[in-house]
Each structure stands twice: as structure tokens, then as C-alpha cells.
C-alpha atoms as a PDB file:
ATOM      1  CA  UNK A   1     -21.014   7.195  -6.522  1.00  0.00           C
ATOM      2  CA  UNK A   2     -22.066   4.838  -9.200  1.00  0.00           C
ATOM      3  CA  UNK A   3     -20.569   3.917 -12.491  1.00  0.00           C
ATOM      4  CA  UNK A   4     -21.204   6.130 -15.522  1.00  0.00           C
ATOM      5  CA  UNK A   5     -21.305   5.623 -19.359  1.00  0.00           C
ATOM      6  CA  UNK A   6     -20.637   9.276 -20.602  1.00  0.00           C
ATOM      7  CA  UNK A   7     -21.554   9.609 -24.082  1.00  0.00           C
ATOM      8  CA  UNK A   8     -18.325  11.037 -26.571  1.00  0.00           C
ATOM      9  CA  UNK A   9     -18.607  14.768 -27.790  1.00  0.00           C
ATOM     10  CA  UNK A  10     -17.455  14.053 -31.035  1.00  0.00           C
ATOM     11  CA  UNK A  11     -18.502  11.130 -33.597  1.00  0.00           C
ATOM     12  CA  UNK A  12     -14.976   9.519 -34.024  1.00  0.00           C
ATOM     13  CA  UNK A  13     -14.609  10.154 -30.397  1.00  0.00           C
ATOM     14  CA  UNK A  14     -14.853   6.888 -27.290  1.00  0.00           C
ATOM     15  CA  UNK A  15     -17.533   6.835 -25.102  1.00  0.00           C
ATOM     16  CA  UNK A  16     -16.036   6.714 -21.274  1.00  0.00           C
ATOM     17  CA  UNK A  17     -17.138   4.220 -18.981  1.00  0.00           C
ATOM     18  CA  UNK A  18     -15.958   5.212 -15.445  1.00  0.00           C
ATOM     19  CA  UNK A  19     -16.078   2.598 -12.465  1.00  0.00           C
ATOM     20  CA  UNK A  20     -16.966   4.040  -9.372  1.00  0.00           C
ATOM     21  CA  UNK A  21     -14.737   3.774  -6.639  1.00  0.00           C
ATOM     22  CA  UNK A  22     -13.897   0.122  -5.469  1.00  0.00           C
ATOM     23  CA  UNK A  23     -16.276  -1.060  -2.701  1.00  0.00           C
ATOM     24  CA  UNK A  24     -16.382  -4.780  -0.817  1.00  0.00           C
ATOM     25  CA  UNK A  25     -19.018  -6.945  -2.514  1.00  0.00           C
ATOM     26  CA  UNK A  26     -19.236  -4.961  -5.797  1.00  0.00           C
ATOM     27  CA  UNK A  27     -18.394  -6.340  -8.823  1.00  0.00           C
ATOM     28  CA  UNK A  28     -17.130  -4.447 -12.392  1.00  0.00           C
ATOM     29  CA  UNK A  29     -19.878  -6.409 -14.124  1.00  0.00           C
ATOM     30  CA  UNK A  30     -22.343  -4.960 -11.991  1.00  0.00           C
ATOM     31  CA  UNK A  31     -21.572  -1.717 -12.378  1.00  0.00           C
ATOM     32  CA  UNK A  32     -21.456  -1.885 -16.018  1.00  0.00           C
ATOM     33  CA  UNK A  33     -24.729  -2.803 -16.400  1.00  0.00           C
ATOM     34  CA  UNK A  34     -25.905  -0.370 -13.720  1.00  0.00           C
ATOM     35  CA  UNK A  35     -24.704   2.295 -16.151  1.00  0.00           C
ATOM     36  CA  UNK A  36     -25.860   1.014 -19.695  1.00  0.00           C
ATOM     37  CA  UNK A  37     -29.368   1.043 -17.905  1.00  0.00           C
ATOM     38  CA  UNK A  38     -31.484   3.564 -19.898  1.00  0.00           C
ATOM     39  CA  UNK A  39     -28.330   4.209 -22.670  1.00  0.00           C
ATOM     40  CA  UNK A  40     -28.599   3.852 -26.282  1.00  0.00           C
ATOM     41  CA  UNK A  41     -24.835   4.285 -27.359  1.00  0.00           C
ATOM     42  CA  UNK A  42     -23.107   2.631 -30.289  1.00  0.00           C
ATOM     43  CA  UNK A  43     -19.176   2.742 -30.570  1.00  0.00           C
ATOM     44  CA  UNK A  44     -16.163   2.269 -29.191  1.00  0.00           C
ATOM     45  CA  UNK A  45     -15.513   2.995 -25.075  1.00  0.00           C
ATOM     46  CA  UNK A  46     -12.298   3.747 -23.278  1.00  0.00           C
ATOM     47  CA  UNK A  47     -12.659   1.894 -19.537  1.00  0.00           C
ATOM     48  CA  UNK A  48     -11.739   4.421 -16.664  1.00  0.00           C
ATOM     49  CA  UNK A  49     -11.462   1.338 -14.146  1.00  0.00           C
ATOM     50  CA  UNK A  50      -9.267   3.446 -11.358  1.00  0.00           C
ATOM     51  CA  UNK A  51      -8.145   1.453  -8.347  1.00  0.00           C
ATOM     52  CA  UNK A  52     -10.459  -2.183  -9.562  1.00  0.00           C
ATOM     53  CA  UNK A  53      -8.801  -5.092  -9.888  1.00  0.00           C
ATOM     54  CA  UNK A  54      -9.904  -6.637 -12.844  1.00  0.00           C
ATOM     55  CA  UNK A  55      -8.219 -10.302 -13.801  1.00  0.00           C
ATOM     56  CA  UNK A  56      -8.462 -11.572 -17.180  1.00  0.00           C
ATOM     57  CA  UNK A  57     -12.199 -13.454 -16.499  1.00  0.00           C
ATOM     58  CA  UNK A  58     -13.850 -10.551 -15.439  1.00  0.00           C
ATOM     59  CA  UNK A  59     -12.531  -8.167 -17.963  1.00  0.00           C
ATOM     60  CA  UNK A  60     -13.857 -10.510 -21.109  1.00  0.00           C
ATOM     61  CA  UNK A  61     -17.105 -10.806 -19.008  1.00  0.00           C
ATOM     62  CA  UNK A  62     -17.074  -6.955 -19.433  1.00  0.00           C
ATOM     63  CA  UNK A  63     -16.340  -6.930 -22.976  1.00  0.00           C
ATOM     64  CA  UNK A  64     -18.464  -9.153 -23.821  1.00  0.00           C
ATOM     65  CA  UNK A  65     -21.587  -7.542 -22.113  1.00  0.00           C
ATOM     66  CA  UNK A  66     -20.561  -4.122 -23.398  1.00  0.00           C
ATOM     67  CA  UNK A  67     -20.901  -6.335 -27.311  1.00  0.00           C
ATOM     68  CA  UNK A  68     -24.195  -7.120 -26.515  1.00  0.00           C
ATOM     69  CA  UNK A  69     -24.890  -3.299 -26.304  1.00  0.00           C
ATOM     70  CA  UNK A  70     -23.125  -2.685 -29.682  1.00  0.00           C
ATOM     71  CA  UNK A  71     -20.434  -1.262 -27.899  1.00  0.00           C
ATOM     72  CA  UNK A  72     -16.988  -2.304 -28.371  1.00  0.00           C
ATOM     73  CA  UNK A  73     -13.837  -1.924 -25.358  1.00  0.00           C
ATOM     74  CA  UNK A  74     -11.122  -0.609 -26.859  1.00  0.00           C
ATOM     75  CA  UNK A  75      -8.999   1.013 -24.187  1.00  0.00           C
ATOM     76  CA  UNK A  76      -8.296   0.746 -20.623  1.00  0.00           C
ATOM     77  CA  UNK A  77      -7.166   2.823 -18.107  1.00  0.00           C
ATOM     78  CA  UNK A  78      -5.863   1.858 -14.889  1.00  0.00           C
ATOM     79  CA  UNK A  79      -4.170   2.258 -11.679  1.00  0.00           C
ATOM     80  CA  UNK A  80      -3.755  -1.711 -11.180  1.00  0.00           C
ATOM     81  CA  UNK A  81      -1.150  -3.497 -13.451  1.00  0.00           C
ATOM     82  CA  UNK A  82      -2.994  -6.405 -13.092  1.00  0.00           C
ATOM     83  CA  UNK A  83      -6.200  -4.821 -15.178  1.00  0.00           C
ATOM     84  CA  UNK A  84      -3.608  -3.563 -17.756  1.00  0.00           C
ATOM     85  CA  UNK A  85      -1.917  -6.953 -18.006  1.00  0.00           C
ATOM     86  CA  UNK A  86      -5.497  -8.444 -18.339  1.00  0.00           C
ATOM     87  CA  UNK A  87      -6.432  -5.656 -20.452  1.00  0.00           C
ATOM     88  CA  UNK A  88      -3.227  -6.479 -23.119  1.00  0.00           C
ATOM     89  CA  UNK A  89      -3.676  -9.629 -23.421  1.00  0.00           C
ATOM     90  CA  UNK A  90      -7.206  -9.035 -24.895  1.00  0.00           C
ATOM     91  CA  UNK A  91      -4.893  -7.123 -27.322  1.00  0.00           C
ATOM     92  CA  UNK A  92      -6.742  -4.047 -26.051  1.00  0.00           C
ATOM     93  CA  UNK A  93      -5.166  -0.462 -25.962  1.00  0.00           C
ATOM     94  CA  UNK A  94      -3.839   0.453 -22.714  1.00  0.00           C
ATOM     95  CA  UNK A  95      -3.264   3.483 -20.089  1.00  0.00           C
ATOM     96  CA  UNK A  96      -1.587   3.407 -17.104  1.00  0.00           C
ATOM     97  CA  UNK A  97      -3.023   6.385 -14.381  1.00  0.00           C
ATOM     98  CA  UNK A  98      -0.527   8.962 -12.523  1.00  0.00           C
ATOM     99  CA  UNK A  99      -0.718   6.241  -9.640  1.00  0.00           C
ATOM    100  CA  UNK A 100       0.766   3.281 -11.327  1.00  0.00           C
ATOM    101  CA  UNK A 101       4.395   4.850 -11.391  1.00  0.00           C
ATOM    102  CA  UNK A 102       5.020   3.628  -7.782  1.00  0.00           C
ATOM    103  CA  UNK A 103       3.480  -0.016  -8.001  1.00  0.00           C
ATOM    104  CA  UNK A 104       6.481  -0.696 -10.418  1.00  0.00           C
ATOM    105  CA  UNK A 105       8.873   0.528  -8.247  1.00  0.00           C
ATOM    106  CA  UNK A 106       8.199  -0.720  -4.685  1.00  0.00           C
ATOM    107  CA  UNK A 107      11.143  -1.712  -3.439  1.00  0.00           C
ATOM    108  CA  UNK A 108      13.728   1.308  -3.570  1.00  0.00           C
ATOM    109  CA  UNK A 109      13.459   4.498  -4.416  1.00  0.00           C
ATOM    110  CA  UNK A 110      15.129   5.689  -7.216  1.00  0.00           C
ATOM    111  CA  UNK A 111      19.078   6.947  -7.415  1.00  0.00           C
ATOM    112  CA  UNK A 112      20.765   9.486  -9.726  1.00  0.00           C
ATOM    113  CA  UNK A 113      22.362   6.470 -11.190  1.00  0.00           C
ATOM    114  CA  UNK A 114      19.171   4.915 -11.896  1.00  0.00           C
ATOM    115  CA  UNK A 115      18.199   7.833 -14.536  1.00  0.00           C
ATOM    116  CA  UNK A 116      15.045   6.252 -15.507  1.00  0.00           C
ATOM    117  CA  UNK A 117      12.927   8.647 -18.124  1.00  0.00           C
ATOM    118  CA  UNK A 118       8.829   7.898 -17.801  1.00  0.00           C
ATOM    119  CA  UNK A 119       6.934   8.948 -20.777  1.00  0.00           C
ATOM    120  CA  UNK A 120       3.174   9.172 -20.641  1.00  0.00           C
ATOM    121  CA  UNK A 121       1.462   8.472 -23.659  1.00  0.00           C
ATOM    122  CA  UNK A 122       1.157   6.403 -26.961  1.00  0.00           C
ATOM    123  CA  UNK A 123       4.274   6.320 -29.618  1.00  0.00           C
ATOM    124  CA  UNK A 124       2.675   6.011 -33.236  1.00  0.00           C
ATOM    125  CA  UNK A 125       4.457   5.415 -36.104  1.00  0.00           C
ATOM    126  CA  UNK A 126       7.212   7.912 -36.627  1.00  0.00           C
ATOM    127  CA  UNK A 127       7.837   8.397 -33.566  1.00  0.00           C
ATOM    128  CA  UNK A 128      11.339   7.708 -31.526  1.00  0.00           C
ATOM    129  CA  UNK A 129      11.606   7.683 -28.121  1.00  0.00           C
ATOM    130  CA  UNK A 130      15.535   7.850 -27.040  1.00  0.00           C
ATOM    131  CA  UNK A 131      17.162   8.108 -23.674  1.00  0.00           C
ATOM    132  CA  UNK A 132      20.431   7.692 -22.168  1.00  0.00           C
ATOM    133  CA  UNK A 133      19.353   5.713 -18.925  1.00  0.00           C
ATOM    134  CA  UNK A 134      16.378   3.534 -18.789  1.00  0.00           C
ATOM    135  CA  UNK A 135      13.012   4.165 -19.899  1.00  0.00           C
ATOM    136  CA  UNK A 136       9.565   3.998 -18.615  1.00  0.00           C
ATOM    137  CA  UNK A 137       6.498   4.122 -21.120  1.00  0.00           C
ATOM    138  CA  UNK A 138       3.101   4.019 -19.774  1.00  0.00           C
ATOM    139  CA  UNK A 139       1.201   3.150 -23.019  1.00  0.00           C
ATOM    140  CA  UNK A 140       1.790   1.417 -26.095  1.00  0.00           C
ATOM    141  CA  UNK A 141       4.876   1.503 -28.429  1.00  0.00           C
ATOM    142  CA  UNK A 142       2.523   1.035 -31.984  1.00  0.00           C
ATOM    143  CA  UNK A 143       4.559  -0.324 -35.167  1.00  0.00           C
ATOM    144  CA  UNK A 144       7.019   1.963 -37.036  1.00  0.00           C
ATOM    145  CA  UNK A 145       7.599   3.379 -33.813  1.00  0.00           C
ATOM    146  CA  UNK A 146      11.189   3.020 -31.713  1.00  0.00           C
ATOM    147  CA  UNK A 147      12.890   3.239 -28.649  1.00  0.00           C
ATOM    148  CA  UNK A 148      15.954   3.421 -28.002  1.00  0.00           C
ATOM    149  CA  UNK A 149      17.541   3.316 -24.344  1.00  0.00           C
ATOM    150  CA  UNK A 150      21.219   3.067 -22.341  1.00  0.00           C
ATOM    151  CA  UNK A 151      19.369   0.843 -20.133  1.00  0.00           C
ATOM    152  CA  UNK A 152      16.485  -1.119 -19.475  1.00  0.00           C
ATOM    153  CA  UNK A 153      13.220  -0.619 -22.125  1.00  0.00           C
ATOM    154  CA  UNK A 154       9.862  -1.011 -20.008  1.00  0.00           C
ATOM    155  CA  UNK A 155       6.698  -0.412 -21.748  1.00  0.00           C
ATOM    156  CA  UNK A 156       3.460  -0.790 -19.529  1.00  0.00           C
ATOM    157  CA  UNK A 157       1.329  -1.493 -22.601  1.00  0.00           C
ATOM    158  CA  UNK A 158       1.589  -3.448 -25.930  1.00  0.00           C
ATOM    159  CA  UNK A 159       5.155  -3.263 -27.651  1.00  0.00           C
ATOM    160  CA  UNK A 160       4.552  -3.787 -31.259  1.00  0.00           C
ATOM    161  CA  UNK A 161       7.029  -1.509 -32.751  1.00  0.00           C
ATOM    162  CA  UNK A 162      11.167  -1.827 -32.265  1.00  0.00           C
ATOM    163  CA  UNK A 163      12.854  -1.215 -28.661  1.00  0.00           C
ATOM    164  CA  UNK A 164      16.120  -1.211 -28.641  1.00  0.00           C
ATOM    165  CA  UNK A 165      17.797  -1.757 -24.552  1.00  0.00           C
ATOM    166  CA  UNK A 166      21.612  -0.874 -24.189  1.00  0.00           C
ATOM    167  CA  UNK A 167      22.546   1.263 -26.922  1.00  0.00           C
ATOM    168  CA  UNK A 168      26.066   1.726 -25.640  1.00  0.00           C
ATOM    169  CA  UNK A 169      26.895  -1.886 -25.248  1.00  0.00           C
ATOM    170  CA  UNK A 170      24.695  -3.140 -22.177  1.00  0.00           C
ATOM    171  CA  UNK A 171      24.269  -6.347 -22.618  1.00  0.00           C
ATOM    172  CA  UNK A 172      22.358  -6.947 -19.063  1.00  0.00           C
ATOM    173  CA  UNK A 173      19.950  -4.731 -20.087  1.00  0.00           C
ATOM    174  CA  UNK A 174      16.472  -6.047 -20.828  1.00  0.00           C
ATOM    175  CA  UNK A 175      13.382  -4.944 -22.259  1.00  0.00           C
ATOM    176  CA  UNK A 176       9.967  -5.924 -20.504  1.00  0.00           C
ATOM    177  CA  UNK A 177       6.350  -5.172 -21.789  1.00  0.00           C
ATOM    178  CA  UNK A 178       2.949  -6.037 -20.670  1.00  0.00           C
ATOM    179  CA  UNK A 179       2.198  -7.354 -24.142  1.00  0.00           C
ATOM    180  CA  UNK A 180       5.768  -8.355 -26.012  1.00  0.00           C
ATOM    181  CA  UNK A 181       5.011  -8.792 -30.008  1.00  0.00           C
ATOM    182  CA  UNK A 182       7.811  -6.186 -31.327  1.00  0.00           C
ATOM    183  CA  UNK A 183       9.159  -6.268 -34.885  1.00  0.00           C
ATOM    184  CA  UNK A 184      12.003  -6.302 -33.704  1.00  0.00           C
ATOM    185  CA  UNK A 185      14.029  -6.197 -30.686  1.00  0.00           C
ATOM    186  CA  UNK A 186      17.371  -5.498 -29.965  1.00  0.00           C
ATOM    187  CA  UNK A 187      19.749  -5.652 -26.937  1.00  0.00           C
ATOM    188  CA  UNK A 188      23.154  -4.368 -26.970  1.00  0.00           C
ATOM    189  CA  UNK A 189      24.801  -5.671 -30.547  1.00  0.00           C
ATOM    190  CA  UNK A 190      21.702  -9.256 -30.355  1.00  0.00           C
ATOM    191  CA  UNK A 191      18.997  -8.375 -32.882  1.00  0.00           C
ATOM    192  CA  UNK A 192      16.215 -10.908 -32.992  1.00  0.00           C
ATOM    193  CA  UNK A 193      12.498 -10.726 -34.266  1.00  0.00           C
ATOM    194  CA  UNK A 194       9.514 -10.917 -32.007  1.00  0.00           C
ATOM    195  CA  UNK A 195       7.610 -14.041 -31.927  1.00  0.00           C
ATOM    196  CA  UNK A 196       4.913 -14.931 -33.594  1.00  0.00           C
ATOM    197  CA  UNK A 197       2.442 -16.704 -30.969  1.00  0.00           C
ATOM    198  CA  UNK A 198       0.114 -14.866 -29.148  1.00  0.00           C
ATOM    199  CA  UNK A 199       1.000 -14.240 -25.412  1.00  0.00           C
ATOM    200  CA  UNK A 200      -0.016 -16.225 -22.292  1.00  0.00           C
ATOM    201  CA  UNK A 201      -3.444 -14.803 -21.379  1.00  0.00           C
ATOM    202  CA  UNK A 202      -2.313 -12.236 -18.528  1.00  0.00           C
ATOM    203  CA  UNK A 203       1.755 -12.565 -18.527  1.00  0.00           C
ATOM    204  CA  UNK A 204       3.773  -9.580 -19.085  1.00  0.00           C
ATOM    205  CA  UNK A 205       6.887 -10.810 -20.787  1.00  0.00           C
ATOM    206  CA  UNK A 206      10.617  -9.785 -20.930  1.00  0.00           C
ATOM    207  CA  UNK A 207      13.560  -9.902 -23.299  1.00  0.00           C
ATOM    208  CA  UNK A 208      17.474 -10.733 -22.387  1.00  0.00           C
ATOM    209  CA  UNK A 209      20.816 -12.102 -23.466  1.00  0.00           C
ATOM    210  CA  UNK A 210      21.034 -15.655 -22.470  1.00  0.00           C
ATOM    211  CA  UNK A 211      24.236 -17.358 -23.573  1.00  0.00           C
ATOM    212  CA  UNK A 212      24.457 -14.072 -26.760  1.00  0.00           C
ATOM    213  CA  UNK A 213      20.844 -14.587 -27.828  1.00  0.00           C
ATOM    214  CA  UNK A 214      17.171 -13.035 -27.307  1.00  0.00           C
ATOM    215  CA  UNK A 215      15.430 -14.773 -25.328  1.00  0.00           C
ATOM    216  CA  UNK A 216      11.771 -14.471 -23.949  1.00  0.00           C
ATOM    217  CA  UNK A 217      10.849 -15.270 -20.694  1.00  0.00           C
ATOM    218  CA  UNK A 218       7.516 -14.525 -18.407  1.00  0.00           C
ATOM    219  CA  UNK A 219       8.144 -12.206 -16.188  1.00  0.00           C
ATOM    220  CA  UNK A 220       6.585 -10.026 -13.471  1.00  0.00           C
ATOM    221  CA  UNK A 221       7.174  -5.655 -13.805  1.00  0.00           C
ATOM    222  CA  UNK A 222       9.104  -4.556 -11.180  1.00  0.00           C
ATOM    223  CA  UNK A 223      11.407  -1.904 -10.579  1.00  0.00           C
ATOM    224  CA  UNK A 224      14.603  -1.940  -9.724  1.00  0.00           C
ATOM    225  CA  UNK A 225      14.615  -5.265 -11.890  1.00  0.00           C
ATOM    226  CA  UNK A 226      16.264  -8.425 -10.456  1.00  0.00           C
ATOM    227  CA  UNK A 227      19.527  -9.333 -10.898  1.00  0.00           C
END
């Protein structure tokens, strides 16, 4: 199976660009262009890119042959979190697959104590996403939207809005995101702002109380975190 550029149904709607299954000696780049052969699209696409492993070079290679075809990347969907770690820090939208669940939590299953919530899907503004243990969202918080969590605050996409980790006092709670630019951010009773320079091309980033301050640190999804 080769890759395939399927046109959108609608006007305002993406095109979908959908990478064949990974095979040795293939390369993203060369099944793009294997599927804009013969296309005459305009717009924006949403990347299916499945199981590939796409670091931060070969994803702007991407992009930037897609822009040559007046076509312009503006999602990606993924099983790897390195492609949507690469994929936020081109400050693109992105969306984690069914499969990417387990690669954050490889080292223990999960416990009733645990109580982690998963949400699937995009908060836009308006929108409040609460939860008495930890929470899990698998897309991007947008600004003018909120969470609000007993525990930890994970967001496998770009968290621009305000997340708010333990509501009921935890102050060891933390808040981790592939692409950290909140408005604000708050842990336990700390409130600080998010900062204002762009990200380290690739690094998902997290938020804790150091000494009774925010502070933000690099840091690599996991789940259970580390102590």
C-alpha cells in the first residue's frame, strides 16, 4: 500500500495525507511525493502518519515540499510521540491515535489509586475539562480553555490555554505538555504565567513546585511520572 492524498469533501474541510504502513528503506518524503504525483489540490492537509517516526528534520522537509504544492500541514496524527513532539514544535495542531495511550504508560499498569481520566479530542475556548485524579488529553488545550485536575495535568499536544494540577492542595503534582505556552498555569495555591520564548525544537516540557515556585523544566512523557 502506498501513500495517498485524499482530496476533502467539503471546501473548509483538510485534505488527508495518509502514510502507508512503515517499511525498511522508505522514507516519509518519498511517499509524499509519490502521492502528490498527478494531484492538483490547494489547502490545508491533516497528516495520518500512523506508526512513522518522523523527527523534527524530516517533518519540515515534509512541510516544506507539501508548500511547494500550495498545500499547507496543519495537523498531525500519530501513533509515535516523537512525530507529535516534532509535529508541536512546528506549532502544528496535533492528534494522538488510539495506540499512543500505552507508549506513555510503559512501565506499570495503572491502579485504582492512579484514577487517571484520558480525553480524546481538542478543548476550544469555553471549554473546561475537570477531574478529580489526573488527567490525560490527547490533543490540544486552545486559549480560553481550562483544566482543572486533583493530580497530574498531561496534555499530548499544545497547551495554550490554563491547566490547573492539584486542585485540592497537591503540591507534587505537575503539569507536562508536548508544547508548554499556557496563559497561565497553576499548581496547588503557585500561579505563574507561561513563558514567552518559543520551545526547544522537539522537547516536551513540564511544570512543578521547586522551592514554592513554577518552574519549567524539559522533560520526557511518561507515565507513572518520576518521583
Amino acid at each position: 500500500m502506498a501513500a495517498e492524498l485524499i482530496p476533502a469533501l467539503a471546501p473548509l474541510q483538510s485534505h488527508l495525507l495518509r502514510l502507508p504502513e512503515a517499511a525498511d528503506g522508505a522514507s516519509a518524503l518519498q511517499e509524499t511525493l509519490y502521492a502528490l504525483g498527478g494531484q492538483n489540490l490547494q489547502g490545508s492537509v491533516l497528516l495520518d502518519a500512523g506508526g512513522w517516526l518522523l523527527r523534527l528534520p524530516e517533518l519540515r522537509s515534509l512541510q516544506q515540499r507539501l508548500q511547494r504544492h500550495r498545500l499547507q500541514l496543519v495537523r498531525v496524527r500519530a501513533e509515535r510521540p516523537e512525530t507529535l513532539v516534532a509535529a508541536a514544535a512546528l506549532g502544528l495542531e496535533t492528534e494522538a491515535t488510539p495506540a499512543a495511550p500505552p507508549t506513555l504508560s510503559p512501565q506499570a499498569a495503572l491502579t485504582p489509586d492512579d484514577d487517571l481520566t484520558i480525553h480524546r479530542g481538542t478543548l476550544r475556548s469555553g471549554d473546561h475539562l475537570q477531574s478529580q485524579g489526573s488527567v490525560l488529553l490527547l490533543g490540544d488545550l486552545n486559549p480560553g480553555a481550562r483544566i482543572s485536575a486533583g493530580g497530574h495535568v498531561l496534555v499530548w499536544g499544545r497547551l495554550r490555554g490554563v491547566a490547573h494540577a492539584g486542585v485540592r492542595g497537591d503540591r507534587t503534582a505537575r503539569i507536562v505538555a508536548l508544547h508548554l505556552r499556557p496563559l497561565q498555569l497553576r499548581i496547588a495555591d503557585a500561579v505563574a504565567r507561561g513563558p514567552a520564548d518559543a520551545p526547544a525544537d522537539g522537547q516536551a516540557e513540564e511544570a512543578q513546585l521547586v522551592n514554592g515556585e513554577i518552574q519549567i523544566e524539559p522533560a520526557r512523557p511518561g507515565w507513572p511520572l518520576p518521583e
